[in-house]
C-alpha atoms as a PDB file:
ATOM      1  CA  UNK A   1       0.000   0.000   0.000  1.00  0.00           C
ATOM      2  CA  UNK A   2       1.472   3.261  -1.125  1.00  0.00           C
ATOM      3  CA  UNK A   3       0.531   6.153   1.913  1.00  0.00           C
ATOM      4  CA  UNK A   4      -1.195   4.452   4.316  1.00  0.00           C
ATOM      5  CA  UNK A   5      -0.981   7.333   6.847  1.00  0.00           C
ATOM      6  CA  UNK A   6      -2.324   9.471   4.072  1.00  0.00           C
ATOM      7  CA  UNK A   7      -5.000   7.315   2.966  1.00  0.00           C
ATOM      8  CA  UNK A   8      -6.557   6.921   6.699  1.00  0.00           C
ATOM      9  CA  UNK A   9      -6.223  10.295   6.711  1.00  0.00           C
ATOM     10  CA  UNK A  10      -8.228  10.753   3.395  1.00  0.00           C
ATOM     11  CA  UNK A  11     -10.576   8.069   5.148  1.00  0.00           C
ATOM     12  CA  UNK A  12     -11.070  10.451   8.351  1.00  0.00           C
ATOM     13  CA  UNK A  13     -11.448  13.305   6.034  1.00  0.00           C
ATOM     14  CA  UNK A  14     -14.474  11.566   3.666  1.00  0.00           C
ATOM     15  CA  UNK A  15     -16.376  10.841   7.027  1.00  0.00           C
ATOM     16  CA  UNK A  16     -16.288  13.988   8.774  1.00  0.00           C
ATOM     17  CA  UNK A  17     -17.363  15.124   5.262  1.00  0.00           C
ATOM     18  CA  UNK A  18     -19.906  12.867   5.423  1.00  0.00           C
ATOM     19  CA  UNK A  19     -20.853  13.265   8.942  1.00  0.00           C
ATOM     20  CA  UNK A  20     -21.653  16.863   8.337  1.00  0.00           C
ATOM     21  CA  UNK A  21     -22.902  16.757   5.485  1.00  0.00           C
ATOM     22  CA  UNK A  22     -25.980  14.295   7.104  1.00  0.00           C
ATOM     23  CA  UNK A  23     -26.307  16.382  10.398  1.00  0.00           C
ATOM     24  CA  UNK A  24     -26.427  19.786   8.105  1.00  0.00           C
ATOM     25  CA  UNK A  25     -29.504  17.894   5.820  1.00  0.00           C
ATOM     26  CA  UNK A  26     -31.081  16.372   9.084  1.00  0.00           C
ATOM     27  CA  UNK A  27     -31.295  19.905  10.740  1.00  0.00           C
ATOM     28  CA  UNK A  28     -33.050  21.231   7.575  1.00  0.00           C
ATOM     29  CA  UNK A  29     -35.347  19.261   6.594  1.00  0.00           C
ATOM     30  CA  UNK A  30     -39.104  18.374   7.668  1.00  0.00           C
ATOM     31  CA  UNK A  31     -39.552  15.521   6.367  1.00  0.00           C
ATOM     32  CA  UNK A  32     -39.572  13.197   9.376  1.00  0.00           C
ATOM     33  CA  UNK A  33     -38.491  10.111   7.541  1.00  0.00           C
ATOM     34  CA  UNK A  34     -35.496  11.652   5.352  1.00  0.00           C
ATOM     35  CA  UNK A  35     -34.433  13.309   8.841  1.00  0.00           C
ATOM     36  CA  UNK A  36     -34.168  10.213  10.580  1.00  0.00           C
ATOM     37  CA  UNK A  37     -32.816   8.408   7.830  1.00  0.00           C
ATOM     38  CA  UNK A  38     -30.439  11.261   7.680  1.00  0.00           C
ATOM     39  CA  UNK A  39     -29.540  10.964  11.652  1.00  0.00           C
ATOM     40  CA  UNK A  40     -29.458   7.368  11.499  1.00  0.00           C
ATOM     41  CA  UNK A  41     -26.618   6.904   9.095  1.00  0.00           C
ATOM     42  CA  UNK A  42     -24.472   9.954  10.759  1.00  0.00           C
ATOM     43  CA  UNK A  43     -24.574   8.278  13.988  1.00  0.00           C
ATOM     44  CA  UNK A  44     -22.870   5.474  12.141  1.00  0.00           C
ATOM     45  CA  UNK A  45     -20.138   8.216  10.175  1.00  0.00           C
ATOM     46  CA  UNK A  46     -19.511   8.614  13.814  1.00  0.00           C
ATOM     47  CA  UNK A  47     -18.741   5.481  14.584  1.00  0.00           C
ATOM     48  CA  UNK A  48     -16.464   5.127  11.749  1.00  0.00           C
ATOM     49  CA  UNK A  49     -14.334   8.039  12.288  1.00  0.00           C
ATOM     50  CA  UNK A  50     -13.850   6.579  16.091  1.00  0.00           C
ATOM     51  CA  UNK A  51     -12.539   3.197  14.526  1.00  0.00           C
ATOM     52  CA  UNK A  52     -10.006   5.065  11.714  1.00  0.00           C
ATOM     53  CA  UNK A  53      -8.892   7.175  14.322  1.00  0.00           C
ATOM     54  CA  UNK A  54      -7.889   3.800  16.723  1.00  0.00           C
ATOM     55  CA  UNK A  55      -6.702   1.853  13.517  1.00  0.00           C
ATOM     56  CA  UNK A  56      -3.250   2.487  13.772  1.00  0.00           C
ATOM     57  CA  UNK A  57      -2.872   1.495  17.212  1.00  0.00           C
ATOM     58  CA  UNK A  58      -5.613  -1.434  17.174  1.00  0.00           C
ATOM     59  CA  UNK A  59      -7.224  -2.617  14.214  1.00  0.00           C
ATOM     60  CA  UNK A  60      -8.983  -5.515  15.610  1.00  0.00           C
ATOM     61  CA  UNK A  61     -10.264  -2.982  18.410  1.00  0.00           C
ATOM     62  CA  UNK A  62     -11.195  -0.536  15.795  1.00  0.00           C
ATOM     63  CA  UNK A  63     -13.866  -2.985  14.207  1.00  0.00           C
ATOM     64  CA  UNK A  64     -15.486  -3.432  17.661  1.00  0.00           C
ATOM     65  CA  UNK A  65     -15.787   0.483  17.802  1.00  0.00           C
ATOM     66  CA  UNK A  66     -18.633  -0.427  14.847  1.00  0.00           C
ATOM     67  CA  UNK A  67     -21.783  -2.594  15.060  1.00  0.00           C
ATOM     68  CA  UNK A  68     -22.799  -3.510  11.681  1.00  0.00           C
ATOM     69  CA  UNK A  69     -26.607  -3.007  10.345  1.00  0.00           C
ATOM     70  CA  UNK A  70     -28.136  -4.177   7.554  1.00  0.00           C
ATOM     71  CA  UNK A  71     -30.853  -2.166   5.907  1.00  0.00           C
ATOM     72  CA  UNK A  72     -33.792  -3.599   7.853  1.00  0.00           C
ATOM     73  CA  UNK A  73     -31.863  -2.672  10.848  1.00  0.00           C
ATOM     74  CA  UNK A  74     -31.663   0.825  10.324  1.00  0.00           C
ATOM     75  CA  UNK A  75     -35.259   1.297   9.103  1.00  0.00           C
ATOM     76  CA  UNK A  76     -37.309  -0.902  12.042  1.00  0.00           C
ATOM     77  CA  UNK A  77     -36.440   1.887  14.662  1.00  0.00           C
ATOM     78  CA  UNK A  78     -37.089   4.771  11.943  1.00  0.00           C
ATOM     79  CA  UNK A  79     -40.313   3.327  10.931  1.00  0.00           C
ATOM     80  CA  UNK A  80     -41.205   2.752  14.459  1.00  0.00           C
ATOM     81  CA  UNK A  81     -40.510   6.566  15.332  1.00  0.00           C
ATOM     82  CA  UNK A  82     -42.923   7.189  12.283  1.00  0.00           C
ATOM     83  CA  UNK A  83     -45.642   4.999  13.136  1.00  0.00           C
ATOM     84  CA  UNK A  84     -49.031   6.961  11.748  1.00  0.00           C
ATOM     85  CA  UNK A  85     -46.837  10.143  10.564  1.00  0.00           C
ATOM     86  CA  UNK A  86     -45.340   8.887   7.453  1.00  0.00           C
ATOM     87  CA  UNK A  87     -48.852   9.211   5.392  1.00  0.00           C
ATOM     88  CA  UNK A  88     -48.437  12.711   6.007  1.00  0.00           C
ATOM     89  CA  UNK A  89     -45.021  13.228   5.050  1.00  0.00           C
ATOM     90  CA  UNK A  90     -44.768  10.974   2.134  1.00  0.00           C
ATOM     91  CA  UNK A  91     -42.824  14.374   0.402  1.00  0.00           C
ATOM     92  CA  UNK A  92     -39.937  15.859  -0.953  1.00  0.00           C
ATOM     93  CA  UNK A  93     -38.686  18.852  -2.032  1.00  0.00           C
ATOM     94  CA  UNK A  94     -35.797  19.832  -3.758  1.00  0.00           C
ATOM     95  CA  UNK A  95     -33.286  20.105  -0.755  1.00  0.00           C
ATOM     96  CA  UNK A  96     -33.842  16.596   0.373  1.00  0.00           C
ATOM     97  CA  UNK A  97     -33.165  15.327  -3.495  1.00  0.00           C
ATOM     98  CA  UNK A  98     -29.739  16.829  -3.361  1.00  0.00           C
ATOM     99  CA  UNK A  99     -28.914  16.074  -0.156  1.00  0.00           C
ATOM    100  CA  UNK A 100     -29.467  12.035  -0.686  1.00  0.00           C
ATOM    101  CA  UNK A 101     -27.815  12.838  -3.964  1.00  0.00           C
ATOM    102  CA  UNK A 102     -24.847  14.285  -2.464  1.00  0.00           C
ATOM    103  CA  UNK A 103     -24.882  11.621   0.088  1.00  0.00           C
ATOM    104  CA  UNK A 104     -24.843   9.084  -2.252  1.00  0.00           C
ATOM    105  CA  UNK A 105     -22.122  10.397  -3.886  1.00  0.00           C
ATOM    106  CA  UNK A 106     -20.050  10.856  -0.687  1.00  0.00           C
ATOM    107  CA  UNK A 107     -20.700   6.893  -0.080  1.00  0.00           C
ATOM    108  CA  UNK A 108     -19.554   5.743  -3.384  1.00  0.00           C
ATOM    109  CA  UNK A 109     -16.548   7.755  -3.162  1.00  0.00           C
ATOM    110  CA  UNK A 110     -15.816   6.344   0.499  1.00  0.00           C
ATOM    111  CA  UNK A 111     -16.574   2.744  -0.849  1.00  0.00           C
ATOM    112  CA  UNK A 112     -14.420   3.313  -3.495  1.00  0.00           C
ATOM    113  CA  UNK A 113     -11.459   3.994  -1.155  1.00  0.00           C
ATOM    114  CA  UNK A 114     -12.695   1.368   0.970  1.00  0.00           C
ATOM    115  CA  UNK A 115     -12.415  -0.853  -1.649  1.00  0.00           C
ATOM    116  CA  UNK A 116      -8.685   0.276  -3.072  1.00  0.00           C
ATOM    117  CA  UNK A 117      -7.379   0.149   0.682  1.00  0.00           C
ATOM    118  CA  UNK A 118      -8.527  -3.387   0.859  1.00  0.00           C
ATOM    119  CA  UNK A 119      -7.533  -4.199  -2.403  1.00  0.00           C
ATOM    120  CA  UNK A 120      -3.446  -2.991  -1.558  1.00  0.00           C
ATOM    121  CA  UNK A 121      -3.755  -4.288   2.023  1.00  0.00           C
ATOM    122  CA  UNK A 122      -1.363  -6.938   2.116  1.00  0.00           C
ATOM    123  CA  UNK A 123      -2.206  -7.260   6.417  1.00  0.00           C
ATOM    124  CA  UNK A 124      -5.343  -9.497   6.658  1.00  0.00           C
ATOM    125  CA  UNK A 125      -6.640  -7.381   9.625  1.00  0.00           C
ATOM    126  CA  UNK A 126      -6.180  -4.145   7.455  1.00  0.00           C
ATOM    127  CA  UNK A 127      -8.390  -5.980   4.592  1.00  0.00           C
ATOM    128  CA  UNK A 128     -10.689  -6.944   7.205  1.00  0.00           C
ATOM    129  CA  UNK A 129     -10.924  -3.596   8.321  1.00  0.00           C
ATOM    130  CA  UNK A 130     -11.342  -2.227   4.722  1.00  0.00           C
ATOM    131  CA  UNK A 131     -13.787  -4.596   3.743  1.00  0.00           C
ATOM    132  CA  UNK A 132     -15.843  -4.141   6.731  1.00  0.00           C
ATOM    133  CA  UNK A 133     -16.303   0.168   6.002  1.00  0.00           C
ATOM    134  CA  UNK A 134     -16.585  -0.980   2.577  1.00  0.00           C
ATOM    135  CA  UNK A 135     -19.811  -2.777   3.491  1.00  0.00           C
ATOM    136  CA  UNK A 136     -21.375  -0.476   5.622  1.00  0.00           C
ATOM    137  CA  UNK A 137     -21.057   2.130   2.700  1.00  0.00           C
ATOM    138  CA  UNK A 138     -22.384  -0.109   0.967  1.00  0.00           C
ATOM    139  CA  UNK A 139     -25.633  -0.454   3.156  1.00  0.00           C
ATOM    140  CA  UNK A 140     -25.655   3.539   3.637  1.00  0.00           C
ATOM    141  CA  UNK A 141     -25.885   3.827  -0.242  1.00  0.00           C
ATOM    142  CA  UNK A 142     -29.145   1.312  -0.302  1.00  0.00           C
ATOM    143  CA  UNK A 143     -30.248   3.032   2.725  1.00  0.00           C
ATOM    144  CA  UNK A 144     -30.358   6.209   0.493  1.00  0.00           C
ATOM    145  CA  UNK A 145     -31.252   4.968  -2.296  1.00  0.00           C
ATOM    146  CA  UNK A 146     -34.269   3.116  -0.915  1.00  0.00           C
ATOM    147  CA  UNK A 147     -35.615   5.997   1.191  1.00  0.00           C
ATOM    148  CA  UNK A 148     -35.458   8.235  -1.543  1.00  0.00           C
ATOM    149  CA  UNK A 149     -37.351   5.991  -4.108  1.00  0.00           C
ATOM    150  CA  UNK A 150     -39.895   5.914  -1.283  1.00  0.00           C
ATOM    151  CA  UNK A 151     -40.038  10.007  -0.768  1.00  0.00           C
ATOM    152  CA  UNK A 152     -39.703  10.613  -4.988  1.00  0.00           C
ATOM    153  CA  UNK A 153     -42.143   7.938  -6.071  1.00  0.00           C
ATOM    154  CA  UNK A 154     -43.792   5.989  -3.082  1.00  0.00           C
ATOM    155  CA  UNK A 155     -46.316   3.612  -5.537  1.00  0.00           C
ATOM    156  CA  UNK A 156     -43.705   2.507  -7.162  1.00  0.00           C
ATOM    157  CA  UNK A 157     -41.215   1.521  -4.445  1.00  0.00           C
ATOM    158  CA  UNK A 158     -44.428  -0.457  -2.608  1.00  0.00           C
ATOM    159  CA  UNK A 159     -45.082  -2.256  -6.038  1.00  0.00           C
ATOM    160  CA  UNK A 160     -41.083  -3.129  -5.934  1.00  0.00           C
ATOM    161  CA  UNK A 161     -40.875  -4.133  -2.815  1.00  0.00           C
ATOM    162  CA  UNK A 162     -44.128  -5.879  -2.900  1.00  0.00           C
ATOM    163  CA  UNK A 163     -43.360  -7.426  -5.754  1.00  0.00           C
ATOM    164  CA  UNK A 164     -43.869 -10.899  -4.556  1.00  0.00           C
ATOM    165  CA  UNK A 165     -47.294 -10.348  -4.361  1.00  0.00           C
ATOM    166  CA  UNK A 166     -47.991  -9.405  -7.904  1.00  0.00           C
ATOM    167  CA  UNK A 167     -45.736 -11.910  -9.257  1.00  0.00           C
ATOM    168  CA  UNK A 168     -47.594 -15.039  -7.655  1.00  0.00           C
ATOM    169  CA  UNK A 169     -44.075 -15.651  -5.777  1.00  0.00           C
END
């Protein structure tokens, strides 16, 4: 690996980035469910820039510093916040759009790094590590992606989702 001070340092960098970026969006919008969405996922940037920051002295520590969540993990405690609101707020405006679409954008650059860093790593735990923030980009990206197909076009994410049901499946 060519800089790897440099490139955790990049790595800090994209998160804080990202990090503000979601709190900034969460604090100005009023759409409950892209706020919480929003909130969710920079309590987890959080998390991440506590692990890169430990890395060099403790990688195996570092992933401990992060619990992983799949998608239905971060949206069962949303939707349960949202219970009978989301009818109303089934919304978006322009500010919202760009902010997923600049948070989208943030997590495919940070999986992209993610992905080069485990890539060079020639250390299994610093591939582990790697990987592991590779995936929950990953999941943040979906996250996104999924929540805004909801907010932009909410028949057709149910008929998606719900697929199953039309198909006979």
């Amino acid at each position: 690996m060519e800089n790897l001070k440099e490139s955790i340092s990049l790595a800090l960098e994209m998160e804080k980035e990202g990090y503000d970026h979601y709190v900034n969006a969460a604090r100005h919008t009023k759409n409950l469910l892209g706020k919480k969405t929003l909130e969710a996922i920079a309590a987890k940037e959080l998390d991440h820039m506590r692990a890169i920051e430990m890395f060099s002295a403790d990688i195996n520590a570092a992933i401990t510093l992060i619990r992983p969540q799949d998608k239905l993990a971060y949206l069962k405690p949303m939707m349960d916040a949202l219970k009978g609101k989301l009818e109303a707020e089934v919304t978006i405006d322009a500010d919202l759009t760009k902010a997923y679409e600049v948070a989208m954008t943030l997590e495919q650059a940070s999986f992209n790094l993610y992905e080069k860093l485990a890539k060079e790593s020639t250390d299994p735990a610093s591939k582990k590590f790697f990987e592991f923030l590779k995936g929950e980009e990953n999941t943040h990206f979906q996250l996104l992606q999924d929540t805004l197909q909801y907010l932009a076009h909410p028949a057709d994410w149910f008929r998606y989702e719900e697929k199953w049901i039309v198909d006979g499946g």
